[in-house]
Protein backbone atom coordinates (compact mmCIF):
# COMPACT_ATOMS: atom_id res chain seq x y z
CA UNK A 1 78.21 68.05 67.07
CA UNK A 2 77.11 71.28 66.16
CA UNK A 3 75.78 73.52 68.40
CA UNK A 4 71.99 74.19 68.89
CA UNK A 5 70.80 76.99 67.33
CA UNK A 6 68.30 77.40 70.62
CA UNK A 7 71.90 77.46 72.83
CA UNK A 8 73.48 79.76 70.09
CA UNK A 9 70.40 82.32 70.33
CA UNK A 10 70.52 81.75 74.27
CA UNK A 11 74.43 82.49 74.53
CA UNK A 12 74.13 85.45 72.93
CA UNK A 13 72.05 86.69 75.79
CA UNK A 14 75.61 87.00 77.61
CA UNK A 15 77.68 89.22 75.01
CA UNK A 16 77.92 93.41 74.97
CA UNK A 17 74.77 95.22 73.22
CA UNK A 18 77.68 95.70 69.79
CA UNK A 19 78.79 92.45 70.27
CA UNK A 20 75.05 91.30 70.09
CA UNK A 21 74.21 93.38 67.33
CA UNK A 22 76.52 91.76 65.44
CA UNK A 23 75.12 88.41 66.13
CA UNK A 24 71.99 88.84 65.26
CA UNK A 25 72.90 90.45 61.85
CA UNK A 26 75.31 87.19 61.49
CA UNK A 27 72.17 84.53 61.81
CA UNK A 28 69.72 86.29 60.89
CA UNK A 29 70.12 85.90 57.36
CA UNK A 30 69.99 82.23 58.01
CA UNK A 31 66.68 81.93 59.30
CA UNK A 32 64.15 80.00 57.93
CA UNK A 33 60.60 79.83 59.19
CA UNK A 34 59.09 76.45 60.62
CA UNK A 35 55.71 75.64 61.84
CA UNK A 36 55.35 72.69 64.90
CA UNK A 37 52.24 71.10 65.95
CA UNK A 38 52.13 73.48 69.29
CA UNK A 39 51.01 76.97 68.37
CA UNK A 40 54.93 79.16 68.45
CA UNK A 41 57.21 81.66 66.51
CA UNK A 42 59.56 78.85 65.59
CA UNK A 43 62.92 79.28 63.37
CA UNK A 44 65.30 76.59 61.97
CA UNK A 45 69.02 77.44 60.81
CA UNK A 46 71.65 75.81 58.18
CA UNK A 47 74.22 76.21 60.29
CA UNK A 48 72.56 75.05 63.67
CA UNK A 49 70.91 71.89 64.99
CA UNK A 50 66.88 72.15 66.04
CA UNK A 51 64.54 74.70 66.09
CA UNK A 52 64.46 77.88 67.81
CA UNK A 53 61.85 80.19 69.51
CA UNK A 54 61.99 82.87 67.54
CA UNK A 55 60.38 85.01 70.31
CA UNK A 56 63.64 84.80 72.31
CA UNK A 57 65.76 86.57 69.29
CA UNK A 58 62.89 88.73 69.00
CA UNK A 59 63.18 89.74 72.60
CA UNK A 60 66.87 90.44 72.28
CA UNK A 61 66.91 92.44 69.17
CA UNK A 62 64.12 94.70 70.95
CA UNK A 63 66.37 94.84 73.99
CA UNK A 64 69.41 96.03 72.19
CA UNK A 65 67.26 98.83 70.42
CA UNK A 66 66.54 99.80 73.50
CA UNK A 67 70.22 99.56 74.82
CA UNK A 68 71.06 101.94 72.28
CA UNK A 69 69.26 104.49 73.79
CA UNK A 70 70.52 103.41 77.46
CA UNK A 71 74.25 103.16 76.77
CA UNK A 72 74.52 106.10 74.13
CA UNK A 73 75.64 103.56 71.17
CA UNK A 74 77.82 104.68 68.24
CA UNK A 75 75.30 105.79 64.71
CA UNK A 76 76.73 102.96 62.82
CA UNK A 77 75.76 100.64 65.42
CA UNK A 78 72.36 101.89 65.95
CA UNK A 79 72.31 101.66 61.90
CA UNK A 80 73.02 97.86 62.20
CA UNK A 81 70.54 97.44 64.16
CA UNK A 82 67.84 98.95 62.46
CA UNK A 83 68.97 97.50 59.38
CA UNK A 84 67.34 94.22 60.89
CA UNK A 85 63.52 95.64 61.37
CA UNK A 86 62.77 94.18 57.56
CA UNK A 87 64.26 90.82 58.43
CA UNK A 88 62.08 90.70 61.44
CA UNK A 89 59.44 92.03 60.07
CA UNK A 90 59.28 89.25 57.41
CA UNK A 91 60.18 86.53 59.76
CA UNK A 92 57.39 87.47 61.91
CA UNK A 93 54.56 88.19 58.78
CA UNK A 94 55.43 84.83 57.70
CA UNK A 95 54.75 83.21 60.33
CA UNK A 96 51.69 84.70 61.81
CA UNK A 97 49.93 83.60 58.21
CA UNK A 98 51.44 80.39 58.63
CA UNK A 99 50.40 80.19 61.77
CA UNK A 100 46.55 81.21 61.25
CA UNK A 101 46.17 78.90 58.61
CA UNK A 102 47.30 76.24 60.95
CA UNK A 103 44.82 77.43 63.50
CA UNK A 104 42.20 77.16 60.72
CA UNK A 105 42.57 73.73 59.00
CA UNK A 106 43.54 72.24 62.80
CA UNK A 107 46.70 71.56 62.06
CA UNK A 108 48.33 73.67 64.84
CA UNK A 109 47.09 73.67 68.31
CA UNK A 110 45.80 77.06 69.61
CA UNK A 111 47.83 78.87 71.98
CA UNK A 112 46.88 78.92 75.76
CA UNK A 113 45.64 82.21 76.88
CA UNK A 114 46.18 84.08 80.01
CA UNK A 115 43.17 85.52 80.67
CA UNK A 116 44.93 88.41 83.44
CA UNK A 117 48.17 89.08 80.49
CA UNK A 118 46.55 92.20 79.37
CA UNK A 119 48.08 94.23 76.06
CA UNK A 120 50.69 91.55 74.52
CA UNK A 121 52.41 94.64 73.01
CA UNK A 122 52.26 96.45 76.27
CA UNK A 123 53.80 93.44 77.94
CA UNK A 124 56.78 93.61 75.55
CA UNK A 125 55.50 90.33 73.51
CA UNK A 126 58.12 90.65 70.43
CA UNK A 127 55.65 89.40 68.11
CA UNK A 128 53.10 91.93 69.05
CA UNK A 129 55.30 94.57 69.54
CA UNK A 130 57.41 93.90 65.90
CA UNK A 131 53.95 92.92 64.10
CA UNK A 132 52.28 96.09 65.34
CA UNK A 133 55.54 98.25 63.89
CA UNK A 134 56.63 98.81 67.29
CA UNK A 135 60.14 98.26 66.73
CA UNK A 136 60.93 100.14 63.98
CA UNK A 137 63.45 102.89 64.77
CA UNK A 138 63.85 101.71 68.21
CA UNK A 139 67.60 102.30 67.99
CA UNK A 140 67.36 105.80 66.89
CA UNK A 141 66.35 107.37 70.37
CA UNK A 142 68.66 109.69 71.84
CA UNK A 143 68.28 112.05 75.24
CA UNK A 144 67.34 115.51 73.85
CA UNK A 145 70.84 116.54 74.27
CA UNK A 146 72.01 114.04 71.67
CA UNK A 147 69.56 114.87 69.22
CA UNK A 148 70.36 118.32 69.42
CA UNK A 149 73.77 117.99 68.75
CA UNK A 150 73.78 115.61 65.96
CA UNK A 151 70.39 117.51 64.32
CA UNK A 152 69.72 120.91 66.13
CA UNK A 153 67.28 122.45 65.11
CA UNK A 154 65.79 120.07 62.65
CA UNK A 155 62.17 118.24 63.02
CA UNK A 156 61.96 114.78 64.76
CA UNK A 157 60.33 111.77 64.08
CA UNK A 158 58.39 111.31 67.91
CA UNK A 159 59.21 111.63 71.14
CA UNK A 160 59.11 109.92 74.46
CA UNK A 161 57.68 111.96 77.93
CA UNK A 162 57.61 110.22 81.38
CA UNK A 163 55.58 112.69 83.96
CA UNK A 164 56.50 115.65 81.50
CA UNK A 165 59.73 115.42 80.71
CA UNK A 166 60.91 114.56 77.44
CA UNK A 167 63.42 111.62 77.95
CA UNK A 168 64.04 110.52 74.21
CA UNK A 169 63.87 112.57 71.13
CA UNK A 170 63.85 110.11 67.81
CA UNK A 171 65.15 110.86 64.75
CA UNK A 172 64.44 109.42 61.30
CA UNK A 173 66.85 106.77 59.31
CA UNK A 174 67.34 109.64 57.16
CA UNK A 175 69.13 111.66 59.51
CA UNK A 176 71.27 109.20 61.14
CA UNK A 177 72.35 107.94 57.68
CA UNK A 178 73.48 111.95 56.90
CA UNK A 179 74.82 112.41 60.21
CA UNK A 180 77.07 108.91 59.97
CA UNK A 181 78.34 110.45 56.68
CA UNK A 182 78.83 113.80 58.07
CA UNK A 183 80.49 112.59 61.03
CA UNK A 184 82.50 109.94 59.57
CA UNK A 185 83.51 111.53 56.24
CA UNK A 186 82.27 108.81 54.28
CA UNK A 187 79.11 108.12 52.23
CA UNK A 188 76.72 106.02 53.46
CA UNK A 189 74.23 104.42 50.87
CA UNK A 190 70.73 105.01 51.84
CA UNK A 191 68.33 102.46 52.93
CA UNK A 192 65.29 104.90 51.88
């Protein structure tokens, strides 16, 4: 029997941030958009049995973004990564329409607020966070020191301050793409 694609999105939960990256670029490609009667981010797969929440793939792929700031990941992995933003993007467009024309013609049940959740993108919702744009270019944070020594004195796309202090400096797909090829000797095609 072939595996779920619910347990296949939930084992991957268990595997290094480049070992994850990896697996979400793998199925991602796959996925295919599917509306239920109960209001969800739902995905199906080819290669997998069932449907899947896609919120819990969301959630991951936000987490290793965010990973690649904590553990200081490689450029070309932080490029994989970010080379998933239009796939989620997509995935998640599609299925918000999908899902308010459900809520329209009745077809869908509405969800079940919480009325004390506050901010769904403050919260870390995935669909709020990737729908809002979020996401994008979460894997290109670095500590100041990083950027400096991949881009020094060159302008930055934002910033993150906590009491302050600036504790991540991000730069733009741009410059990781010409600091991959500068770093690695070889061209890399641009995404722009």
């Amino acid at each position: 029997m072939t595996q779920t694609l619910q347990d296949h999105i939930t084992s991957l939960h268990t595997l290094s941030l480049a070992d994850t990256i990896k697996a979400i670029t793998t199925v991602t490609p796959g996925l295919k958009t599917s509306i239920q009667p109960k209001y969800g981010y739902f995905v199906t797969h080819s290669d997998y049995d069932g449907i899947a929440d896609l919120e819990d793939l969301g959630r991951l792929w936000l987490k290793a973004g965010r990973d690649c700031f904590d553990e200081h990941a490689a450029l070309e992995l932080r490029l994989l990564h970010y080379q998933q933003t239009d796939i989620f993007d997509k995935l998640y467009v599609d299925l918000d329409k999908r899902l308010e024309a459900g809520l329209k013609d009745g077809s869908i049940a509405p969800p079940v607020r919480d009325p004390d959740a506050g901010c769904s993108c403050c919260a870390g919702v995935p669909s709020s966070v990737i729908l809002c744009g979020f996401a994008e270019g979460e894997a290109f944070h670095f500590t100041p020191e990083e950027y400096e020594g991949f881009w020094v004195e060159q302008e930055n796309s934002g910033s993150r301050y906590r009491d302050g202090v600036c504790m991540s400096v991000m730069a733009s797909l741009k410059q990781v793409e010409e600091a991959l090829a500068r770093t690695s000797g070889v061209e890399v095609v641009s995404m722009l």
